[in-house]
C-alpha atoms as a PDB file:
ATOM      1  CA  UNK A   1     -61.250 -68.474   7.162  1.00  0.00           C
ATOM      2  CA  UNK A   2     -60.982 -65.741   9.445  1.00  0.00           C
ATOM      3  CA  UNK A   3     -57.620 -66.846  10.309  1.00  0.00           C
ATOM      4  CA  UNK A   4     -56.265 -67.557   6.804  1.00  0.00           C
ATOM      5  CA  UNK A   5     -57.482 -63.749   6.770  1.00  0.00           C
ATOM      6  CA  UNK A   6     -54.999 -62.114   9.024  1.00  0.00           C
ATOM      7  CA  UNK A   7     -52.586 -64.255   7.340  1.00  0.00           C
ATOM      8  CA  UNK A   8     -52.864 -62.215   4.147  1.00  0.00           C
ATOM      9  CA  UNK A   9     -53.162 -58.621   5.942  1.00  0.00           C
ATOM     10  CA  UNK A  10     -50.272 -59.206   8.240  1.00  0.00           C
ATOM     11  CA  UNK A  11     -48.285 -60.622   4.680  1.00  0.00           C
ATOM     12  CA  UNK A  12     -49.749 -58.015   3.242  1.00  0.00           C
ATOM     13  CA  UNK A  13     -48.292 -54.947   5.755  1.00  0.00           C
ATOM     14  CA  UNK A  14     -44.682 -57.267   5.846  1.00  0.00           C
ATOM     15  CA  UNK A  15     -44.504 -56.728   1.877  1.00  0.00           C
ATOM     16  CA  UNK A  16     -45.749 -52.563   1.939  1.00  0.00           C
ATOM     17  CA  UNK A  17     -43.091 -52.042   4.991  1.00  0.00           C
ATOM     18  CA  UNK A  18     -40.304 -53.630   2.986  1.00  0.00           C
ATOM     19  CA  UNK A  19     -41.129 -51.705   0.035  1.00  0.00           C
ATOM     20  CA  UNK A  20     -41.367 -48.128   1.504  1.00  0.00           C
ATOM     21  CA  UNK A  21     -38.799 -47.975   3.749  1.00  0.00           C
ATOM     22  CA  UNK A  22     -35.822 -47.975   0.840  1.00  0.00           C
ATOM     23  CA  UNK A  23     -37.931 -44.853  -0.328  1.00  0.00           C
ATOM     24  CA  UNK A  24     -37.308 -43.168   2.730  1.00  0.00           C
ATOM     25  CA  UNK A  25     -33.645 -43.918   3.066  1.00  0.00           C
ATOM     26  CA  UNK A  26     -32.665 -42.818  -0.078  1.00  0.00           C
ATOM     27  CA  UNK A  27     -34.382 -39.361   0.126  1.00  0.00           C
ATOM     28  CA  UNK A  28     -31.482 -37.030   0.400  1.00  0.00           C
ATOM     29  CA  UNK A  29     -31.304 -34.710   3.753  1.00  0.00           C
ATOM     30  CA  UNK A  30     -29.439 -32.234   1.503  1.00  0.00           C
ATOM     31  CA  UNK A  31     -28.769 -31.440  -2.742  1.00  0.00           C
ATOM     32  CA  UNK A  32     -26.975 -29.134  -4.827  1.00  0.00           C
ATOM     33  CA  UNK A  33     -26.459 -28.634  -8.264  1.00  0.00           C
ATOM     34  CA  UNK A  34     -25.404 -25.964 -10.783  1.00  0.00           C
ATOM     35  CA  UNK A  35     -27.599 -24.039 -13.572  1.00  0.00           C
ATOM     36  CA  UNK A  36     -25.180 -25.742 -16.651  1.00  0.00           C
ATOM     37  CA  UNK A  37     -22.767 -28.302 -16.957  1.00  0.00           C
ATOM     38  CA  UNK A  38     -19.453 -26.545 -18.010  1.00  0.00           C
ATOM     39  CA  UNK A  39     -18.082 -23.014 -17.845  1.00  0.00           C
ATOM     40  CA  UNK A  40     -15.355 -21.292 -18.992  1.00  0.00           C
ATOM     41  CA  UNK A  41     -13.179 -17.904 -17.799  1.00  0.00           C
ATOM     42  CA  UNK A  42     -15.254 -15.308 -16.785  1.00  0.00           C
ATOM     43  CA  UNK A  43     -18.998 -16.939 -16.480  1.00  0.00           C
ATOM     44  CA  UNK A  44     -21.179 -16.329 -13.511  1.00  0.00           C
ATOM     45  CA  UNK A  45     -21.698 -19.908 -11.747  1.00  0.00           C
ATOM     46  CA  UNK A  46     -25.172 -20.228  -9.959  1.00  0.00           C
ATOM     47  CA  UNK A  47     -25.188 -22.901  -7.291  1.00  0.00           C
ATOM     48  CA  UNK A  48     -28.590 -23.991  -6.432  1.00  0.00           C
ATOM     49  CA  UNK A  49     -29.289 -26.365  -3.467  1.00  0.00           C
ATOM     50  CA  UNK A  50     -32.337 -27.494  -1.345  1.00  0.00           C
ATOM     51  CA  UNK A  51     -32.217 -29.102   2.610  1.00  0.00           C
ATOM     52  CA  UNK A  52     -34.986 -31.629   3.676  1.00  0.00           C
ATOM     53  CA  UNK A  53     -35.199 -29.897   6.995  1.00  0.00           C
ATOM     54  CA  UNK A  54     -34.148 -26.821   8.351  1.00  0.00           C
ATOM     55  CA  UNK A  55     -31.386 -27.034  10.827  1.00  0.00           C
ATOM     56  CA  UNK A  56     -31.738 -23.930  13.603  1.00  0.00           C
ATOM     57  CA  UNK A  57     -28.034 -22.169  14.054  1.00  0.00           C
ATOM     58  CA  UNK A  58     -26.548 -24.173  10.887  1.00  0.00           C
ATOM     59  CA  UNK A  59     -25.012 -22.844   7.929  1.00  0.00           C
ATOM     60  CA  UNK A  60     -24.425 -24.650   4.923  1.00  0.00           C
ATOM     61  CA  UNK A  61     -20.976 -25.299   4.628  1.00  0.00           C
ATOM     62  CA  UNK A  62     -19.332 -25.417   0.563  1.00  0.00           C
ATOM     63  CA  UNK A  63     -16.844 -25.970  -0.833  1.00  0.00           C
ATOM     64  CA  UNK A  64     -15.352 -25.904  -4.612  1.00  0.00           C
ATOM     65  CA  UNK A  65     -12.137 -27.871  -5.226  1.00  0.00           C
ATOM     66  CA  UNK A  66     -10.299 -27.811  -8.451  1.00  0.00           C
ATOM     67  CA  UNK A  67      -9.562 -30.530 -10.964  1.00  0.00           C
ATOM     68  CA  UNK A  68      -5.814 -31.004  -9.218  1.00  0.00           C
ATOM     69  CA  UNK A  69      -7.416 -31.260  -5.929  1.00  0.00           C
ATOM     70  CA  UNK A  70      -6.417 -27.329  -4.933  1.00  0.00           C
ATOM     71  CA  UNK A  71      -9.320 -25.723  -2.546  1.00  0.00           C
ATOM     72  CA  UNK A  72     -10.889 -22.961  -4.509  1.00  0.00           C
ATOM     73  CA  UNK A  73     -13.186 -21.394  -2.417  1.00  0.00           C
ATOM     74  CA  UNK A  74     -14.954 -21.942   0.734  1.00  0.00           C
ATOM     75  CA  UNK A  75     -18.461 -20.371   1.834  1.00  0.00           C
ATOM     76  CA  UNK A  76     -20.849 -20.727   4.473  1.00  0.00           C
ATOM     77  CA  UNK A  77     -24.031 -20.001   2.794  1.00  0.00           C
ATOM     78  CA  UNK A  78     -27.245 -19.177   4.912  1.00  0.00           C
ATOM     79  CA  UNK A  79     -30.810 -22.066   4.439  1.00  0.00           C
ATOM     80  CA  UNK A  80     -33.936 -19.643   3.530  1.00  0.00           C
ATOM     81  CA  UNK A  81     -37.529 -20.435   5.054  1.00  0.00           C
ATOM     82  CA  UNK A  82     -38.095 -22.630   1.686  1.00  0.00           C
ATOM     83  CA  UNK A  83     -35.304 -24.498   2.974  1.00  0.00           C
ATOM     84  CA  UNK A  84     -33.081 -23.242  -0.319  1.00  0.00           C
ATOM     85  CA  UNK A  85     -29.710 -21.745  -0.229  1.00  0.00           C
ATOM     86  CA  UNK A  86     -27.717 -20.206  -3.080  1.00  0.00           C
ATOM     87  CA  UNK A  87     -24.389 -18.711  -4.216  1.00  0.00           C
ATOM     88  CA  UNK A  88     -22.959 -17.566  -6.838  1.00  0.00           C
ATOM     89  CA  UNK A  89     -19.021 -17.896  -8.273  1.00  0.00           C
ATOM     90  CA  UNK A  90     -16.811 -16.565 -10.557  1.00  0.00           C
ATOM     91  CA  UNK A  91     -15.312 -18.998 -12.870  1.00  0.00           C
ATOM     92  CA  UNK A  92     -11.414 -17.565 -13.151  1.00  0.00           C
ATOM     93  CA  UNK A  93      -8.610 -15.929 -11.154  1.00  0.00           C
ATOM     94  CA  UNK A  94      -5.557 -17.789 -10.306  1.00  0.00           C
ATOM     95  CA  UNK A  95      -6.828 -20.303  -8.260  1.00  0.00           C
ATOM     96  CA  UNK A  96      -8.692 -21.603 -11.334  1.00  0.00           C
ATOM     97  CA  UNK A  97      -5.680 -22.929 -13.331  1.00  0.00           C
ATOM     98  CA  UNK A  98      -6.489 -26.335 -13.735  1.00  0.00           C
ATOM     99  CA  UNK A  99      -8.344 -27.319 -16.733  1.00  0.00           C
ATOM    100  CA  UNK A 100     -11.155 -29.802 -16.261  1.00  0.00           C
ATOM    101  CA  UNK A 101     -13.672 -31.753 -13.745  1.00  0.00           C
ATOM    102  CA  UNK A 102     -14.549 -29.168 -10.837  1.00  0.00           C
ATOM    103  CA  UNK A 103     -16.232 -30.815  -7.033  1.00  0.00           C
ATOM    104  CA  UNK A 104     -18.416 -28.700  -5.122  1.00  0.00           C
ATOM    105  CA  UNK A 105     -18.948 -30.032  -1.668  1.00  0.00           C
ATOM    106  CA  UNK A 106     -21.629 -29.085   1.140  1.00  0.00           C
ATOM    107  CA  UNK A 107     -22.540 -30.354   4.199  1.00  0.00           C
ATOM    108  CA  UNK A 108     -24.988 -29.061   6.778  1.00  0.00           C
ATOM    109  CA  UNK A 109     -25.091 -30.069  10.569  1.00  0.00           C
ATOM    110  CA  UNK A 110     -23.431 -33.123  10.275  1.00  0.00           C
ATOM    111  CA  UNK A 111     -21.314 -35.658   8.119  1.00  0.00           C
ATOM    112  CA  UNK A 112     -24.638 -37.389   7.653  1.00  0.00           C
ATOM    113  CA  UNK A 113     -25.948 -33.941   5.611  1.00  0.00           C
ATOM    114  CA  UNK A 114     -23.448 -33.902   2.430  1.00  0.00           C
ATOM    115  CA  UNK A 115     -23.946 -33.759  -1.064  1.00  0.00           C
ATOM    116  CA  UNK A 116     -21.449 -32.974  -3.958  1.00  0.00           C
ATOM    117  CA  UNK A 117     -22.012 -31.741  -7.643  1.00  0.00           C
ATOM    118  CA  UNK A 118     -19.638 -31.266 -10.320  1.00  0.00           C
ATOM    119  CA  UNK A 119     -19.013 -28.989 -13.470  1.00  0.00           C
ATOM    120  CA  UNK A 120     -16.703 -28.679 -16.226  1.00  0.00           C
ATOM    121  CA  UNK A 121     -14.054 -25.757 -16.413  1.00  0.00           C
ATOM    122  CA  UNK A 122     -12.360 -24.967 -19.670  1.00  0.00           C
ATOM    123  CA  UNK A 123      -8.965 -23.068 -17.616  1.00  0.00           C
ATOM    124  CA  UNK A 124      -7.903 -19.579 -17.898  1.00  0.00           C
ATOM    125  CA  UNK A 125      -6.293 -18.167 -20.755  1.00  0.00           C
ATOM    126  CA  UNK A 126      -3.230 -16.624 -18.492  1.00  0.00           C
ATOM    127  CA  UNK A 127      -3.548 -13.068 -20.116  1.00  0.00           C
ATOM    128  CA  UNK A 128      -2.728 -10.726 -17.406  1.00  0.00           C
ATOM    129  CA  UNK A 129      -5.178  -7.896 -17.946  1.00  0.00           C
ATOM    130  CA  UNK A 130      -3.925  -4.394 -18.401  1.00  0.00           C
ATOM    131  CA  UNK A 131      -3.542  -2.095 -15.447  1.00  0.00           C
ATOM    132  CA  UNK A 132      -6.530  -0.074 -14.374  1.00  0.00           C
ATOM    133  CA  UNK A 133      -5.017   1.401 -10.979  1.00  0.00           C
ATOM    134  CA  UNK A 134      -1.777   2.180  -9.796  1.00  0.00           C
ATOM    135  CA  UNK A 135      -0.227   4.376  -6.815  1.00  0.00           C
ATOM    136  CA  UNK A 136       3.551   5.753  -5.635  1.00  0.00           C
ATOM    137  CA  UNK A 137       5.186   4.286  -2.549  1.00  0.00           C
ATOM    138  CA  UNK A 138       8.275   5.673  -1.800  1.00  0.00           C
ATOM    139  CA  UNK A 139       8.665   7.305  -5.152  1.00  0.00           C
ATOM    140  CA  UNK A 140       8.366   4.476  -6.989  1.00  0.00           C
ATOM    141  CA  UNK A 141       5.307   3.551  -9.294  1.00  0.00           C
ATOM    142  CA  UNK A 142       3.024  -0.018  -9.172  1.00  0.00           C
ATOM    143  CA  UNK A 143       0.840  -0.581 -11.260  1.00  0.00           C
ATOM    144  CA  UNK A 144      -2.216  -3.225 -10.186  1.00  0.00           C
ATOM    145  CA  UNK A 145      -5.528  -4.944 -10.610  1.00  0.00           C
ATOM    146  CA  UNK A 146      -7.748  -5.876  -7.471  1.00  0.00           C
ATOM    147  CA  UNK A 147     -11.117  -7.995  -7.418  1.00  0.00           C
ATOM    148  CA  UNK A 148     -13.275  -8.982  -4.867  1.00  0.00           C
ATOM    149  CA  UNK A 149     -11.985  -6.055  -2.490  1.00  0.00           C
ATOM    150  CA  UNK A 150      -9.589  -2.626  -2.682  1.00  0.00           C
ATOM    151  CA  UNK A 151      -6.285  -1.442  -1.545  1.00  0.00           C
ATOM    152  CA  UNK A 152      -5.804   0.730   1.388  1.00  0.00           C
ATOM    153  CA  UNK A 153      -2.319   1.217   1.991  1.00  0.00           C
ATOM    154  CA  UNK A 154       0.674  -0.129   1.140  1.00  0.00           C
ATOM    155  CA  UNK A 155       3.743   0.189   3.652  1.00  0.00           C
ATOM    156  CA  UNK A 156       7.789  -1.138   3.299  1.00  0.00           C
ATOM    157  CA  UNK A 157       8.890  -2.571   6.272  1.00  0.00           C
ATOM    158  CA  UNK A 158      12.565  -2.747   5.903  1.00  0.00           C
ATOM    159  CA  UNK A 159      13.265  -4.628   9.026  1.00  0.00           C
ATOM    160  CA  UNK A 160      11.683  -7.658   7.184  1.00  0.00           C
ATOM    161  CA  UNK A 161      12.438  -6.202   3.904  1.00  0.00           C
ATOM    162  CA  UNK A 162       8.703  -6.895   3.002  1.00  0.00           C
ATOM    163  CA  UNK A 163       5.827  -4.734   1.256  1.00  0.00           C
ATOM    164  CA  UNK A 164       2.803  -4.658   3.736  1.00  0.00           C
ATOM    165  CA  UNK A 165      -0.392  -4.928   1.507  1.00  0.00           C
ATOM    166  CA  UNK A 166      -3.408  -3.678   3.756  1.00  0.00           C
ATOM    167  CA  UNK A 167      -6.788  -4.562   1.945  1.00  0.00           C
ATOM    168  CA  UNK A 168     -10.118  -4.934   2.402  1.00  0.00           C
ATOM    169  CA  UNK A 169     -12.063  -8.068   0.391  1.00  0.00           C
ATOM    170  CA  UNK A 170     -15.589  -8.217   0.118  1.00  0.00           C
ATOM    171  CA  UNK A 171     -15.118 -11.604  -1.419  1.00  0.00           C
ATOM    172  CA  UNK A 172     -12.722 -13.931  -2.940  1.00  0.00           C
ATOM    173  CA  UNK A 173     -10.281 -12.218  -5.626  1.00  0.00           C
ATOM    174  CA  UNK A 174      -7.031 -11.903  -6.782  1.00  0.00           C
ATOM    175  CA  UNK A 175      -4.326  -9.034  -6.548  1.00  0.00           C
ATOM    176  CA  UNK A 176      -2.378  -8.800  -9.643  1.00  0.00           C
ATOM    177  CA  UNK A 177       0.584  -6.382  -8.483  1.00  0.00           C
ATOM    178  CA  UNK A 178       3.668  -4.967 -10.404  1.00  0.00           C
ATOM    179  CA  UNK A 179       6.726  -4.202  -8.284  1.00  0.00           C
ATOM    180  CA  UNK A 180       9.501  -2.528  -9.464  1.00  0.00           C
ATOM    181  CA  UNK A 181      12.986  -4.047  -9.055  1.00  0.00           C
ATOM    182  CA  UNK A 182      14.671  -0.595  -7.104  1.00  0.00           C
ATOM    183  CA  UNK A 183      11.779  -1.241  -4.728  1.00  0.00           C
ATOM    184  CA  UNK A 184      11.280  -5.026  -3.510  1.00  0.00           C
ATOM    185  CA  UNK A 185      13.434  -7.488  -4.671  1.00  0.00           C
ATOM    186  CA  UNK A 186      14.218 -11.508  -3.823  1.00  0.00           C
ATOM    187  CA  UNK A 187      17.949 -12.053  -4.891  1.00  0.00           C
ATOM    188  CA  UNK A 188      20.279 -14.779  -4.548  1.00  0.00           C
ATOM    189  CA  UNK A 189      23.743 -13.145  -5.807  1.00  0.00           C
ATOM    190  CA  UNK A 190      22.840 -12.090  -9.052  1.00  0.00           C
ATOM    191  CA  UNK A 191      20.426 -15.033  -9.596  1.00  0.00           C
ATOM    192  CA  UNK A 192      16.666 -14.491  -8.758  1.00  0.00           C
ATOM    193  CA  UNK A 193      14.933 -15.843  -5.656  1.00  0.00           C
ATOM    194  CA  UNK A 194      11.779 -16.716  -4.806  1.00  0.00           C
ATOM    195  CA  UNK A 195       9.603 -14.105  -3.132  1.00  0.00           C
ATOM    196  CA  UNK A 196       7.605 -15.550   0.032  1.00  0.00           C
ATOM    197  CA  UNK A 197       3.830 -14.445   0.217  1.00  0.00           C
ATOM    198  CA  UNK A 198       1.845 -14.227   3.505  1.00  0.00           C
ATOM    199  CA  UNK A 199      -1.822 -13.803   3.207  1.00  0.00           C
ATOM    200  CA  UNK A 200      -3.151 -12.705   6.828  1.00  0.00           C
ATOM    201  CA  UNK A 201      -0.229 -14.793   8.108  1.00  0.00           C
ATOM    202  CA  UNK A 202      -0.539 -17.688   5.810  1.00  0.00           C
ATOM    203  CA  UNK A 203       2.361 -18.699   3.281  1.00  0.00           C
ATOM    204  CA  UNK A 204       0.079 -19.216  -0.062  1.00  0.00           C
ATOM    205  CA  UNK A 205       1.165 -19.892  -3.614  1.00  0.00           C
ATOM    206  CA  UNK A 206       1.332 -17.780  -6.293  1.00  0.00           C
ATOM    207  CA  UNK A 207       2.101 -16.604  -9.836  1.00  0.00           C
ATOM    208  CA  UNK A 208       5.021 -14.657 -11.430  1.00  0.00           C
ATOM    209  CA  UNK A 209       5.862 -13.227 -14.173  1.00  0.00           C
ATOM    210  CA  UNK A 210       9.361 -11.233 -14.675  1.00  0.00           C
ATOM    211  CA  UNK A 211      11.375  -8.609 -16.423  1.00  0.00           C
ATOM    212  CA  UNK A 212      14.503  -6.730 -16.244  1.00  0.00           C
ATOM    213  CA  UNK A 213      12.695  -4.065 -14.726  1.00  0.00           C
ATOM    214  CA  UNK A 214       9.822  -5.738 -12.627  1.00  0.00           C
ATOM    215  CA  UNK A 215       8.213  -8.498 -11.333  1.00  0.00           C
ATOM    216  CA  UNK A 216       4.318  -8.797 -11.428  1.00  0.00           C
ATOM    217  CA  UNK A 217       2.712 -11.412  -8.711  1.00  0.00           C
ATOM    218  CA  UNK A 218      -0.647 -12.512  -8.940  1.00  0.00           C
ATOM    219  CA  UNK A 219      -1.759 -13.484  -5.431  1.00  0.00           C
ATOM    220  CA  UNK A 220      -5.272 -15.070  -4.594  1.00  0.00           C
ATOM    221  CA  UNK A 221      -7.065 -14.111  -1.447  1.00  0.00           C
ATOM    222  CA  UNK A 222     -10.426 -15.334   0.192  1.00  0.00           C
ATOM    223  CA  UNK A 223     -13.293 -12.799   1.588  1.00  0.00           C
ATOM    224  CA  UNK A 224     -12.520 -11.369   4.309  1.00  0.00           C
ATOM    225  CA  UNK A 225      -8.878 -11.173   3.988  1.00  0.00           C
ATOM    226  CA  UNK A 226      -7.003  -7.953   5.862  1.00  0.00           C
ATOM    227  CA  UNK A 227      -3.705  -8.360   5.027  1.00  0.00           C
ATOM    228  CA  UNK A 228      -0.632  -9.578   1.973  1.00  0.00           C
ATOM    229  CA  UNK A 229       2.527  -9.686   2.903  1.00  0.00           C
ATOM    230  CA  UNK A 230       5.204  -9.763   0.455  1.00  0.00           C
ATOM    231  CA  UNK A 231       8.600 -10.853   1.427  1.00  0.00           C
ATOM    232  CA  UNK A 232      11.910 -10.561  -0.676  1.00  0.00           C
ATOM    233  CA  UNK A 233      15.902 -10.325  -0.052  1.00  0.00           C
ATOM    234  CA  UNK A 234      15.418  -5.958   0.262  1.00  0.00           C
ATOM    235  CA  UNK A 235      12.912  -3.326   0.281  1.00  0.00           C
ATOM    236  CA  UNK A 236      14.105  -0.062  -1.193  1.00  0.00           C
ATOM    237  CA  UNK A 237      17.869   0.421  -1.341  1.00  0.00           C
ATOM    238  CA  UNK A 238      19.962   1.571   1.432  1.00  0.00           C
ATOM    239  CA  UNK A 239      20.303   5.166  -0.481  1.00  0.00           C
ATOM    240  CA  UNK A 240      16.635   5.478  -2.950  1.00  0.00           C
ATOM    241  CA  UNK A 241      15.783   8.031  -5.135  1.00  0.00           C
ATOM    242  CA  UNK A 242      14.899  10.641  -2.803  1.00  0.00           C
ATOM    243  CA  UNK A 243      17.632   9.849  -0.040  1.00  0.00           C
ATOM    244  CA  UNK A 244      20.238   9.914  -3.083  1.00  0.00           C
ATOM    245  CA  UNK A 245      19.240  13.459  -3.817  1.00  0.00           C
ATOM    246  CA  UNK A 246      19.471  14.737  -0.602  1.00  0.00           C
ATOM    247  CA  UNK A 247      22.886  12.805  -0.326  1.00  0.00           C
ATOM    248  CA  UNK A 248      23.995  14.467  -3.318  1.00  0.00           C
ATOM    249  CA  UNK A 249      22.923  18.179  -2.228  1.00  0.00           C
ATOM    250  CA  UNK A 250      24.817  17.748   1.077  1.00  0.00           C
ATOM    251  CA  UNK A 251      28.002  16.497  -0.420  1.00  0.00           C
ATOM    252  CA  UNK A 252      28.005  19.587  -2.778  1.00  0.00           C
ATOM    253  CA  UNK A 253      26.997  21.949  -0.131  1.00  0.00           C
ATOM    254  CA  UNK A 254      29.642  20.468   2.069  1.00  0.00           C
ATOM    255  CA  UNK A 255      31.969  21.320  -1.161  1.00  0.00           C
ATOM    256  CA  UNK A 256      30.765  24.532  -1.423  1.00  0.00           C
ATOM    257  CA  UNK A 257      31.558  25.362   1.892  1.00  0.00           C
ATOM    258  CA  UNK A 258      34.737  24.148   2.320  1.00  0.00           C
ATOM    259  CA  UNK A 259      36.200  25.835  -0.788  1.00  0.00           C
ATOM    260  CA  UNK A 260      34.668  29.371   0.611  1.00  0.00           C
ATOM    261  CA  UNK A 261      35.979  28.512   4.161  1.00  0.00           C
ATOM    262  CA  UNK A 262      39.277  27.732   2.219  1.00  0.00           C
ATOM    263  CA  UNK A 263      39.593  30.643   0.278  1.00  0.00           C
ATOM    264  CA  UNK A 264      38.697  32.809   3.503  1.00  0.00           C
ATOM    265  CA  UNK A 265      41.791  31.427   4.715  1.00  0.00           C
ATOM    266  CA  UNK A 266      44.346  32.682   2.342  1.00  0.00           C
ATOM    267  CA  UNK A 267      46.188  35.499   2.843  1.00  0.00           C
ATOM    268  CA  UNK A 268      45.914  38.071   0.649  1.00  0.00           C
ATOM    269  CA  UNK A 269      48.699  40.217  -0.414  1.00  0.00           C
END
């Protein structure tokens, strides 16, 4: 009897071991989610997430890529003493071009700590917004829009027939920038080029829109971003604005001085 006993009990722990330890292998070591399901241009984008342990000297590591597979952002987003960590995005800017099913990726520690959620993103509308700011750089006016950071100087190399964008970003943004024709240029006989853009060294991809007159770029940038280099064909004519005018006063000085000098000359009877 006794025997037929521990028969059951050991059956018995068999059956309770087999059936608790799926529990513990599916319980997640990390999760994330978002407040709603879809967003469109412009709403605020809370990202919510919870780790089963907290890992000392780890950051949480995310990542949003678009619909066409594009990189939209990365983070590294600090685990609280509740073991929670949050951020939260911008839905828009022209990284955010692709209509439809968005990824956000995070891992913490290790491959084994990863987790993904997804939302739905209606596009951007493509309106460039109207001009806020603008400054003068070698006489010439640009008109732009910054987010997620500020201007602080903006420089011509000529050498590399460039415009050196210094900036300082806070976060991830987008510089939409207006450059005059006279000023920075990318030409291919009379046909347009293609401008290159460096962001803190890094060719990126951007958008353009054109006129007669100008050329407006609308460049994307992550936090902590220093530098935008724009690179075209020239950068200021040989003889600008200002250098023309000087030009022009020396030629007629040098006029007016010869004919004097001339007329100083001639006998006079």
């Amino acid at each position: 009897m006794r025997s037929h006993f521990m028969v059951f009990a050991l059956t018995a722990l068999l059956v309770l071991s087999i059936g608790v330890s799926p529990t513990f292998a599916l319980e997640e070591a990390i999760v994330v989610t978002t407040e709603q399901p879809s967003y469109q241009e412009g709403d605020k984008i809370v990202v919510l997430g919870e780790v089963k342990e907290i890992l000392s000297g780890f950051p949480v590591t995310l990542q949003v890529i678009a619909a066409n597979g594009n990189l939209v952002t990365i983070q590294q987003l600090d685990v609280g003493t509740d073991r929670t960590f949050s951020t939260t995005l911008t839905a828009g800017g022209v990284l955010w071009k692709s209509q439809g099913t968005y990824t956000i990726k995070v891992l913490y520690g290790t491959e084994a700590r990863t987790a993904e959620a997804t939302f739905d993103f209606g596009g951007t509308t493509g309106i460039t917004p109207t001009f806020g700011q603008s400054l003068t750089v070698e006489g010439f006016g640009i008109g732009y829009q910054i987010t997620g950071g500020s201007i602080i100087s903006i420089t011509p190399d000529i050498d590399q027939s460039s415009l050196i964008i210094e900036i300082k970003a806070v976060d991830d943004g987008e510089l939409i920038i207006t450059l005059p024709r006279e000023l920075i240029d990318a030409k291919i006989g009379d046909a347009d080029d293609d401008f290159f853009v460096l962001v803190d060294a890094e060719e990126v991809d951007f958008d353009e829109t054109k006129t007669d007159l100008d050329r407006t770029l609308t460049i994307g940038f992550f936090a902590g971003t220093e530098e935008i280099e724009i690179i075209g064909t020239f950068v200021i004519p040989e003889f600008g604005t200002i250098a023309a005018l000087i030009l022009a006063v020396a030629i007629i000085s040098i006029i007016a001085v010869s004919a004097k000098t001339r007329l100083s000359i001639i006998p006079r009877y």
